[in-house]
C-alpha atoms as a PDB file:
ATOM      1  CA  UNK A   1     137.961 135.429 149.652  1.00  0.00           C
ATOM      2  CA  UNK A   2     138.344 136.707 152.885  1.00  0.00           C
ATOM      3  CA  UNK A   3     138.619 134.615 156.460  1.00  0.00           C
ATOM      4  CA  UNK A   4     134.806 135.868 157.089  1.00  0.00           C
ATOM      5  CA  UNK A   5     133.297 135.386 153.774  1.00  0.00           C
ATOM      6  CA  UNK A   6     132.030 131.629 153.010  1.00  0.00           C
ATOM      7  CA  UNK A   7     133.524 129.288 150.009  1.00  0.00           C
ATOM      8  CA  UNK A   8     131.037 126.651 148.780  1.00  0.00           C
ATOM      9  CA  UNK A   9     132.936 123.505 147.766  1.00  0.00           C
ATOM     10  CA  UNK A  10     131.240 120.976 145.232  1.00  0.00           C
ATOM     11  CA  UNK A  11     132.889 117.396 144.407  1.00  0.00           C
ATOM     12  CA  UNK A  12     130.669 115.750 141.849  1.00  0.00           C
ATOM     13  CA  UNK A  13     131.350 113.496 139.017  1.00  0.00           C
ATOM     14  CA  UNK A  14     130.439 114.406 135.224  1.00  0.00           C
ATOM     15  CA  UNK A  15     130.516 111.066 134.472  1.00  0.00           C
ATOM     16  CA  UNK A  16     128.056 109.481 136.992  1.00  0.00           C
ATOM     17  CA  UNK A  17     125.953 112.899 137.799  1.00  0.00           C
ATOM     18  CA  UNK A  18     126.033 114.703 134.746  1.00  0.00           C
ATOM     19  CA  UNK A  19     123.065 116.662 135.242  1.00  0.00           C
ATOM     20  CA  UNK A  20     123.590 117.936 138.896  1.00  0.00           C
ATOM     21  CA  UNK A  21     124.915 121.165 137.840  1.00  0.00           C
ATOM     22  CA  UNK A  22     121.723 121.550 135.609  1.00  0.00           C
ATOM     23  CA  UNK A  23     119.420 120.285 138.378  1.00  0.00           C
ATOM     24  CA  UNK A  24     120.902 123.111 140.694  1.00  0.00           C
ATOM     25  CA  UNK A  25     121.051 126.178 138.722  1.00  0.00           C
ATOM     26  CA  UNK A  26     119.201 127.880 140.895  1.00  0.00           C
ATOM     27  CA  UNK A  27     120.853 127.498 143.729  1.00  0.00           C
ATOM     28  CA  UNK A  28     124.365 128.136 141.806  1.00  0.00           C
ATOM     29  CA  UNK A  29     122.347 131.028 140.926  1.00  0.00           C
ATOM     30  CA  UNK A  30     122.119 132.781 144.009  1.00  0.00           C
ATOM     31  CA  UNK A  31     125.706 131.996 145.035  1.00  0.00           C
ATOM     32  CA  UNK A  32     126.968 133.832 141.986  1.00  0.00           C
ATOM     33  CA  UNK A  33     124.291 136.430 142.647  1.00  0.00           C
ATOM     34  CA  UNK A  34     125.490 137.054 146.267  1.00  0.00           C
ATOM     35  CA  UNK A  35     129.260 136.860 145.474  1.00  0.00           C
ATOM     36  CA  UNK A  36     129.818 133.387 147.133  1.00  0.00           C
ATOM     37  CA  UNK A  37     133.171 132.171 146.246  1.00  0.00           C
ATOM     38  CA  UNK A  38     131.999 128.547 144.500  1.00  0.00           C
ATOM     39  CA  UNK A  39     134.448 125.591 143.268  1.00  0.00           C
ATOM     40  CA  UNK A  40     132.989 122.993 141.840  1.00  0.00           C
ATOM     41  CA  UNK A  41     135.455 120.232 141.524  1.00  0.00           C
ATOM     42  CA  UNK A  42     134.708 117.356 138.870  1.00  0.00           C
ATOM     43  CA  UNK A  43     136.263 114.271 140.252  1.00  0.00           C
ATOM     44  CA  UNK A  44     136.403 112.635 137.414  1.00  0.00           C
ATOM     45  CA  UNK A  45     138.982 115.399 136.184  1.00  0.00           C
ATOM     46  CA  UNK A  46     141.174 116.739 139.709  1.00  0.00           C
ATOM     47  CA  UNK A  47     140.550 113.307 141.891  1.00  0.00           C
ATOM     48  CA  UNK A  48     143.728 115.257 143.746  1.00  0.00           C
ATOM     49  CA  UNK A  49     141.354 117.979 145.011  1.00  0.00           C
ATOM     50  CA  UNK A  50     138.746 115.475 146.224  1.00  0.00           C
ATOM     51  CA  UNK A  51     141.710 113.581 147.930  1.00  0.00           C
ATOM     52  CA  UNK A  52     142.970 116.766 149.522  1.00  0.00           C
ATOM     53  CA  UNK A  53     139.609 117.407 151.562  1.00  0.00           C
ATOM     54  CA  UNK A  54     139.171 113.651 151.937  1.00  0.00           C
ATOM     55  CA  UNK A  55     135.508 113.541 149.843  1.00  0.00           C
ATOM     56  CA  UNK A  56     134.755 109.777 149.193  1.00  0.00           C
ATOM     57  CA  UNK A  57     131.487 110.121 147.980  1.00  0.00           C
ATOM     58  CA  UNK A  58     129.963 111.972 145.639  1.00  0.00           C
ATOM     59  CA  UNK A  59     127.954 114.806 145.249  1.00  0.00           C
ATOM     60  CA  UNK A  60     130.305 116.101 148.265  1.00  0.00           C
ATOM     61  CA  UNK A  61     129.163 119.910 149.550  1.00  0.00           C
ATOM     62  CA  UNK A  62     132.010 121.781 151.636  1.00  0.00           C
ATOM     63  CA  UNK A  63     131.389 125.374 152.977  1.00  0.00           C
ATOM     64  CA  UNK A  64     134.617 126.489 154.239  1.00  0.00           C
ATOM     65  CA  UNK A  65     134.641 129.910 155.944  1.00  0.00           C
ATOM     66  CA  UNK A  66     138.648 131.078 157.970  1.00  0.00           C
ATOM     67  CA  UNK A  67     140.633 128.927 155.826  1.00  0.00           C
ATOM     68  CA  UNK A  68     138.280 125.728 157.367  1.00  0.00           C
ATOM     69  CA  UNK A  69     135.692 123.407 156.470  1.00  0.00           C
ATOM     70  CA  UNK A  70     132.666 124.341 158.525  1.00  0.00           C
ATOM     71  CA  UNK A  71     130.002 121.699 157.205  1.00  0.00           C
ATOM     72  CA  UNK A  72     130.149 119.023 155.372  1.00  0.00           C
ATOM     73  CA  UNK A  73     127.406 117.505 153.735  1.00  0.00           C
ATOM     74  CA  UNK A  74     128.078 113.934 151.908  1.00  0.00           C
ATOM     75  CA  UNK A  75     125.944 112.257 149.452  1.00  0.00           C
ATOM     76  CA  UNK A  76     123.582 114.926 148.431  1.00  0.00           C
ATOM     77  CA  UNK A  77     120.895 113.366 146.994  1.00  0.00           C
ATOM     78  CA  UNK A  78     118.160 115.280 145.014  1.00  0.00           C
ATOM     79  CA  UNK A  79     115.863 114.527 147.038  1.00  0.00           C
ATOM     80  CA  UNK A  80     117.636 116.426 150.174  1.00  0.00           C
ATOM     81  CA  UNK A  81     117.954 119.904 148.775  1.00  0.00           C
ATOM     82  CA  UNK A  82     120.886 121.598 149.896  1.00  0.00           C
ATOM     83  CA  UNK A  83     122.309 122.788 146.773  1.00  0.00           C
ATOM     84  CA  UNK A  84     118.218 124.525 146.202  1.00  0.00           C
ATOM     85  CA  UNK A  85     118.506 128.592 146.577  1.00  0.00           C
ATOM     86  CA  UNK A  86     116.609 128.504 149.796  1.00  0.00           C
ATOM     87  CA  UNK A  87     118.722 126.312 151.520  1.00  0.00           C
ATOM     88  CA  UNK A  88     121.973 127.737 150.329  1.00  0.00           C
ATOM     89  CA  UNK A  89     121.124 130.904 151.730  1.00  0.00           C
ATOM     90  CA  UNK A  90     120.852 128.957 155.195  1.00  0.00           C
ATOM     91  CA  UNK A  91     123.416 126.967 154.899  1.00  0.00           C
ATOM     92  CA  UNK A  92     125.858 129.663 154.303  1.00  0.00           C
ATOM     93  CA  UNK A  93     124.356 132.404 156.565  1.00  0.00           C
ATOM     94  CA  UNK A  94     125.079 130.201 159.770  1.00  0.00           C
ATOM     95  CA  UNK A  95     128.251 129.248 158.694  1.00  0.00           C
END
């Protein structure tokens, strides 16, 4: 990654939200597609890494662009959308 290019960050836990990966596969998708530098952390596995960028909540969606968090978004619910394709793409074009 480079300090202008965008790193999606996403804290979720396997054993409470097992199917959010599944649910979002499109929007994973197009982050893969566009060369968006993705780590999904399962909190249930590295609670260290969820610790280290203070993420009490799950599903927890970071985009960190210079080495820095830029948005946070906490509690994603399904309902909400962010990890969907479309609003990827915003998210991480005005970040």
């Amino acid at each position: 990654m480079t300090d202008g290019e965008p790193r999606v960050w996403i804290f979720y836990s396997s054993k409470t939200e097992p199917e959010l990966l599944t649910f979002y596969a499109d929007g994973l998708a197009y982050l893969k597609d566009h060369n968006i530098e993705l780590e999904v952390v399962d909190i249930s596995e590295n609670s260290e890494k969820a610790k280290d960028f203070e993420v009490k909540s799950t599903p927890t969606v970071l985009i960190e662009k210079g080495g820095e968090v830029k948005d946070r978004y906490e509690v994603v619910s399904y309902l909400n959308g962010i990890l969907e394709r479309e609003e990827l793409k915003k998210i991480v074009e005005s970040s």
